[in-house]
N, C-alpha and C. Protein backbone atom coordinates (compact mmCIF):
# COMPACT_ATOMS: atom_id res chain seq x y z
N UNK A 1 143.19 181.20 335.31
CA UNK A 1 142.34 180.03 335.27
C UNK A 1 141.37 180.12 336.44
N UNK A 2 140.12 179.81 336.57
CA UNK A 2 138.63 179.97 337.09
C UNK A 2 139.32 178.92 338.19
N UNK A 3 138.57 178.89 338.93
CA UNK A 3 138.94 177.13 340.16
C UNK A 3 138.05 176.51 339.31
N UNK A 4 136.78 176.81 338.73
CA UNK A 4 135.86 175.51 338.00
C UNK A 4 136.58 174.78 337.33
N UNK A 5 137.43 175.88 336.60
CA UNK A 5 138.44 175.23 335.25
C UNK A 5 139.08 174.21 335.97
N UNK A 6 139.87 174.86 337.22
CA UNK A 6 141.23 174.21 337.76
C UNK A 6 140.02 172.63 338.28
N UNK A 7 138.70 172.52 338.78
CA UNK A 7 138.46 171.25 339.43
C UNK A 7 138.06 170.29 338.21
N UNK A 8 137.63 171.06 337.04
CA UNK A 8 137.33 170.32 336.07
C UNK A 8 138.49 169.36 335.64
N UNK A 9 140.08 170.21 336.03
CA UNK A 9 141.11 169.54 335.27
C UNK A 9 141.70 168.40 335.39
N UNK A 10 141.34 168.76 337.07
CA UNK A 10 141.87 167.88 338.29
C UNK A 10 140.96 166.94 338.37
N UNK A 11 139.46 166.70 338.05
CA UNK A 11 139.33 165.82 338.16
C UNK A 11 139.37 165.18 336.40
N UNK A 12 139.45 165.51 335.53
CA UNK A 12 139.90 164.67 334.00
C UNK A 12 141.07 164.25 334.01
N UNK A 13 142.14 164.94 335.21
CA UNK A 13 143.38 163.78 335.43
C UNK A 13 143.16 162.65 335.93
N UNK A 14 142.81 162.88 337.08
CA UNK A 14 141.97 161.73 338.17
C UNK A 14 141.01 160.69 337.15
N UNK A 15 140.25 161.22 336.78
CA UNK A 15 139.28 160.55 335.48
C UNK A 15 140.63 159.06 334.66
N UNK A 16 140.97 160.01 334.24
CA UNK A 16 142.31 159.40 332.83
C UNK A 16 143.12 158.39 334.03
N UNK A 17 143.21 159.05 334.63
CA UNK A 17 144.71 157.93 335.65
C UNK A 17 143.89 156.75 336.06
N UNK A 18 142.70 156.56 336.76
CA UNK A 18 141.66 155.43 337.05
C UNK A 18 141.43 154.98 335.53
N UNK A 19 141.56 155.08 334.87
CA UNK A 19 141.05 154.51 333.54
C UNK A 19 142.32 154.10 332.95
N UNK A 20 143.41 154.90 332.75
CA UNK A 20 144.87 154.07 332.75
C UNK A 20 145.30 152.63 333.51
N UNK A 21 144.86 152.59 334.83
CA UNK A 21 145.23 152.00 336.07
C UNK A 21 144.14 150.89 335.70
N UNK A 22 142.82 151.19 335.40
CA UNK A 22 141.93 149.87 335.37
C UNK A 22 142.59 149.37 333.83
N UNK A 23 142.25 150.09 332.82
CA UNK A 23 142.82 148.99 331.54
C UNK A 23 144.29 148.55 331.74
N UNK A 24 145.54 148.78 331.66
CA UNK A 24 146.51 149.11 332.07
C UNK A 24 147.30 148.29 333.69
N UNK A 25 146.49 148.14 334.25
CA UNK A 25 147.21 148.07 336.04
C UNK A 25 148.21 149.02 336.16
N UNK A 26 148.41 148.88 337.75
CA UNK A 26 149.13 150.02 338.49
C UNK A 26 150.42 150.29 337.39
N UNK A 27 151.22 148.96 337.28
CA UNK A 27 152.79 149.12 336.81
C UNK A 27 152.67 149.73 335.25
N UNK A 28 152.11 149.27 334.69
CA UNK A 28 151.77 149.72 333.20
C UNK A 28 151.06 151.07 332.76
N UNK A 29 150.44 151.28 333.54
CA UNK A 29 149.85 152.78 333.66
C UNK A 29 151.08 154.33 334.21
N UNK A 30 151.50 153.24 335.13
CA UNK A 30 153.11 154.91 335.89
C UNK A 30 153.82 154.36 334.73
N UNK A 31 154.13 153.44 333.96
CA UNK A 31 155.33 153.33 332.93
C UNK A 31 154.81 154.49 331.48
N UNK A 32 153.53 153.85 331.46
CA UNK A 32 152.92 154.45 330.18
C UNK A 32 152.88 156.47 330.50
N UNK A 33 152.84 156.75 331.69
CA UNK A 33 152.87 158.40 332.26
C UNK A 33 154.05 158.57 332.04
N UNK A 34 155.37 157.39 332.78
CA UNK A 34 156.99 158.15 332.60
C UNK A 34 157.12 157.95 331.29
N UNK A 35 156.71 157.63 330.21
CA UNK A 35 157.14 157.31 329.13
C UNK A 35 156.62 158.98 328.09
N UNK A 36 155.47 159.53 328.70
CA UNK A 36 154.99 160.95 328.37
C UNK A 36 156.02 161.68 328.63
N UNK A 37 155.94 161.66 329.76
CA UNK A 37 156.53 162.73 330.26
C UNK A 37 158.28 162.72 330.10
N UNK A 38 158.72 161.84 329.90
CA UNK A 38 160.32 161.58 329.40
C UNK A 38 161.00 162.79 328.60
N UNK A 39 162.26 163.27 329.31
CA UNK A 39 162.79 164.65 328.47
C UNK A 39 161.84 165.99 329.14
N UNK A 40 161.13 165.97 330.11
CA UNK A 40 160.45 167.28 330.15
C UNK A 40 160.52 167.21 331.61
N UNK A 41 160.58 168.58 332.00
CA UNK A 41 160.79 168.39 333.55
C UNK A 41 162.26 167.50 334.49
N UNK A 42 161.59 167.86 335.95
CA UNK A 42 162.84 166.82 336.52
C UNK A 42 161.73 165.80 337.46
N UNK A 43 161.89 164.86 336.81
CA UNK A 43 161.22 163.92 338.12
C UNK A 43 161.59 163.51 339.24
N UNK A 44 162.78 163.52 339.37
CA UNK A 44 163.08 162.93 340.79
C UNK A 44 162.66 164.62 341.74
N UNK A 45 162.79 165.57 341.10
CA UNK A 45 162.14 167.27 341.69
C UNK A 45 160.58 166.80 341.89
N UNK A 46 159.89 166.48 341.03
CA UNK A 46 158.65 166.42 341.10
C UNK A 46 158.16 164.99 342.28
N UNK A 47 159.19 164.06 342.00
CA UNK A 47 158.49 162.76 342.86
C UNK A 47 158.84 163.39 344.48
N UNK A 48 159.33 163.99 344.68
CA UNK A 48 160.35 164.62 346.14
C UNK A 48 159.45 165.60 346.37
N UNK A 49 158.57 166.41 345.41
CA UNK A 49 157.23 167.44 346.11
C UNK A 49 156.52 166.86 345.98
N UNK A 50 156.05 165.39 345.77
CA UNK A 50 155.14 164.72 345.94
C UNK A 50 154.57 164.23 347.24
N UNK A 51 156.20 163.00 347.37
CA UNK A 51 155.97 162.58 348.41
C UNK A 51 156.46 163.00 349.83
N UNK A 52 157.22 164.35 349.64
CA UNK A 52 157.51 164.90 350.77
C UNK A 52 158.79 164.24 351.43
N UNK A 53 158.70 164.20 352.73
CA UNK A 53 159.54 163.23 353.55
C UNK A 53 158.79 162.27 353.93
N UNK A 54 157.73 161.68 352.89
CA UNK A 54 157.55 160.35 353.77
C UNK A 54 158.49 159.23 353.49
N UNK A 55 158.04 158.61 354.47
CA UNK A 55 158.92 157.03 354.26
C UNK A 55 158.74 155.95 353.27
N UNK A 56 159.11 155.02 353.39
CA UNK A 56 159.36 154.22 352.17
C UNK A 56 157.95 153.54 352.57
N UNK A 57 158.00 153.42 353.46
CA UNK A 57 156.15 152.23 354.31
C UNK A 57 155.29 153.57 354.19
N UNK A 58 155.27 154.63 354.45
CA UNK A 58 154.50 155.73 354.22
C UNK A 58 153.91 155.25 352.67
N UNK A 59 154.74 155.49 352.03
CA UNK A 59 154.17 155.53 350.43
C UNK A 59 153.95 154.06 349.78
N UNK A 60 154.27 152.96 350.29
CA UNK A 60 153.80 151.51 350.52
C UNK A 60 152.21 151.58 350.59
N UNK A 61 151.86 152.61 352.51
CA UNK A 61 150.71 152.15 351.96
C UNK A 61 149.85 152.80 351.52
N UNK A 62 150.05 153.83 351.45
CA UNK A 62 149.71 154.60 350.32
C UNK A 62 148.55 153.92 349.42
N UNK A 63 150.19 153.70 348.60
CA UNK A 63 149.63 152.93 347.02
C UNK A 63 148.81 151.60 347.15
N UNK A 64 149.18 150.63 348.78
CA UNK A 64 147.91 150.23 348.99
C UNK A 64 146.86 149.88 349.28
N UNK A 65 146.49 151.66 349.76
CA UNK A 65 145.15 152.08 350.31
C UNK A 65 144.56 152.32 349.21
N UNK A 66 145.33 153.08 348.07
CA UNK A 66 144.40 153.68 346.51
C UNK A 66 144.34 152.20 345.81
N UNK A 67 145.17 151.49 345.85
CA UNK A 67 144.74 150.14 344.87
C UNK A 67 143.60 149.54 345.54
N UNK A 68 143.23 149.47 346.69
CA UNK A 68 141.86 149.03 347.37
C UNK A 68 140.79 149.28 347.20
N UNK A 69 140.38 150.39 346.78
CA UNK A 69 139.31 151.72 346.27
C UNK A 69 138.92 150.83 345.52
């Protein structure tokens, strides 16, 4: 895969997730993603390379610094 490809992709996720999140809101939009993705993968693997070792207030504000945008 090209990086054009890879920024094009990355941003039509980004694209889709702001457009989930505005029709949708925050809670209804991550339900409507775990509800995809259900049976595939391990999420608690994936939420743990996400958020690393941050803290629980780490990722608080986080989510809301991006809900502010």
């Amino acid at each position: 895969m090209s990086t054009t490809a890879a920024i094009d992709e990355d941003a039509l996720v980004h694209e889709g997730w702001e457009t989930l999140v505005q029709r949708l809101g925050l809670q209804k939009a991550t339900r409507f993603v775990v509800l995809l993705e259900r049976g595939r993968g391990d999420s608690v693997e994936e939420i743990s390379d996400y958020w690393g070792k941050s803290s629980l207030e780490e990722i608080h504000n986080e989510i809301v610094a991006w809900k502010a945008k």
